[in-house]
Protein backbone atom coordinates (compact mmCIF):
# COMPACT_ATOMS: atom_id res chain seq x y z
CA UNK A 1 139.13 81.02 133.13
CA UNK A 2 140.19 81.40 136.40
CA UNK A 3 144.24 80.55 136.82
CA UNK A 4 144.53 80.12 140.55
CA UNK A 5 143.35 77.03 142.15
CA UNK A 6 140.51 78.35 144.35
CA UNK A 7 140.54 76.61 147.95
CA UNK A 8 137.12 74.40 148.47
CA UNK A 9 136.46 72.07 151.91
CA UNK A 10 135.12 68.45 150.32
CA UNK A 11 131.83 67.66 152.51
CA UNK A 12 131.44 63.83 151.02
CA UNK A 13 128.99 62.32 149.12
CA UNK A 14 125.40 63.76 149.08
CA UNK A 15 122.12 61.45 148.89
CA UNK A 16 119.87 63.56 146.91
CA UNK A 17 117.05 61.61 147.80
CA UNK A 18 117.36 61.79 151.42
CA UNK A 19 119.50 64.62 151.82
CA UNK A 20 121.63 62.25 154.17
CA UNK A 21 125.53 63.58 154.27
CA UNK A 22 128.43 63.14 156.90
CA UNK A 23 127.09 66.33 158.60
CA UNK A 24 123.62 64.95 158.97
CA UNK A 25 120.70 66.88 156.84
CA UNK A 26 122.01 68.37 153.82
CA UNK A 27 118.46 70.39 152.97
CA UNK A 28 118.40 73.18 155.46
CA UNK A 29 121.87 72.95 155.90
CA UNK A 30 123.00 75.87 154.05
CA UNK A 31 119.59 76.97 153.21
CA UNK A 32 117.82 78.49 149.89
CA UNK A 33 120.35 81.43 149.91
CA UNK A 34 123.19 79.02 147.89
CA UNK A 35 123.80 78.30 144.66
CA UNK A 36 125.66 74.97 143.48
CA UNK A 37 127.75 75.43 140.55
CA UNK A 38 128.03 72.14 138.73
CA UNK A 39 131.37 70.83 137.51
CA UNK A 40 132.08 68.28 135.25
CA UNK A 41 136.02 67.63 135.74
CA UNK A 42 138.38 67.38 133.11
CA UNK A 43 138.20 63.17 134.16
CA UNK A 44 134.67 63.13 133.74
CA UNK A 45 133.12 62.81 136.55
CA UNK A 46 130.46 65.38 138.40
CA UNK A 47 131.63 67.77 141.30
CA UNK A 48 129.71 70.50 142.63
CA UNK A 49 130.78 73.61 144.93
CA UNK A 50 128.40 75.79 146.95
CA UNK A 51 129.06 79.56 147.54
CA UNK A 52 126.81 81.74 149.84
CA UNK A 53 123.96 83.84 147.72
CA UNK A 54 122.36 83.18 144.37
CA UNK A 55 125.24 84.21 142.28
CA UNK A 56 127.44 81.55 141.43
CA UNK A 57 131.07 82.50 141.58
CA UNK A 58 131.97 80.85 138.13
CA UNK A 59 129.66 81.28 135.49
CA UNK A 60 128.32 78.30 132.79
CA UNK A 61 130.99 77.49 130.44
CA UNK A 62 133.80 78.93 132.23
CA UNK A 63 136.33 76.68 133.88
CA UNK A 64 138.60 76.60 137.34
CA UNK A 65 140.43 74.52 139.39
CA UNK A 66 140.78 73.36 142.79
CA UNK A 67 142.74 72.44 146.38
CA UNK A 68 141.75 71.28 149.31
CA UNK A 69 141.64 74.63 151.83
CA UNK A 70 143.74 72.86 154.89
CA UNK A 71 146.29 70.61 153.38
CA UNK A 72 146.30 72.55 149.91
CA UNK A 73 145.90 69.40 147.91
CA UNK A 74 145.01 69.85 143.97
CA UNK A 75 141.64 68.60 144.25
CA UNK A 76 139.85 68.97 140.12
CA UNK A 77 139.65 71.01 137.51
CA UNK A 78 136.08 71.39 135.33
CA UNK A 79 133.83 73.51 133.47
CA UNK A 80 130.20 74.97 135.03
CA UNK A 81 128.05 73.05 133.09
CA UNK A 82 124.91 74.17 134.99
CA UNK A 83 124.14 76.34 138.30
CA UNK A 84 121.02 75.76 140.78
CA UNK A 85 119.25 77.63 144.07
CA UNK A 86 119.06 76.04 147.18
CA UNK A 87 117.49 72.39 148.20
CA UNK A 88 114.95 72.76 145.50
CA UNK A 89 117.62 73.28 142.78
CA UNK A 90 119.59 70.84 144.46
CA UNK A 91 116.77 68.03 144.26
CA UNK A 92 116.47 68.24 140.51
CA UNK A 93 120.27 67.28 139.94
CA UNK A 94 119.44 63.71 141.19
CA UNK A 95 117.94 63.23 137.92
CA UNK A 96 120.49 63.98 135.52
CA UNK A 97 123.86 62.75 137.56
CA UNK A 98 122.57 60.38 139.99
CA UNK A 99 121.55 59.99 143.49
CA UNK A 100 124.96 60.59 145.01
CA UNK A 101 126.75 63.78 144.17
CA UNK A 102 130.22 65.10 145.85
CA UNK A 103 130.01 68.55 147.14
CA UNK A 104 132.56 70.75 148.54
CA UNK A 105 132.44 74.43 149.78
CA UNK A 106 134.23 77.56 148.67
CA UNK A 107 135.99 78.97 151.79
């Protein structure tokens, strides 16, 4: 477990099935060289956090928490419940936790 709260940027809410985010075209965006580590918070709800590369930062069944990188805000804390590889990985987690899914971005 990680005891530090690790600073993340929240990008908004992410339509899976479009790709459609406040920065226009999430697929392409960061490209096939990220992996999305998948959160599920201690309230319950699904978060996920890209790093650069395909190795996540915080492996499956470990926890961490978080805070917003500029105004240093406690943002979650969760457990890696699964990690995926670029758009294609990203696609498939419209399926199991719906078509809009938060994301945020290590810095």
């Amino acid at each position: 477990m990680r005891d530090s709260h690790s600073p993340i940027l929240p990008c908004g809410s992410v339509n899976v099935k479009t790709g459609n985010f406040k920065y226009g075209d999430f697929y392409g965006f960061w490209g096939d060289d990220t992996t999305y580590e998948v959160y599920k918070t201690d309230k319950g709800t699904i978060r996920v956090v890209a790093t650069s590369g395909t190795t996540p930062i915080v492996k499956v069944g470990e926890h961490s928490s978080f805070r917003h990188d500029q105004n240093f805000r406690f943002l979650f804390r969760g457990e890696v419940i699964e990690t995926v590889v670029g758009d294609a990985g990203f696609k498939t987690l419209g399926e199991k936790y719906g078509n809009k899914i938060n994301v945020a971005t290590y810095k």
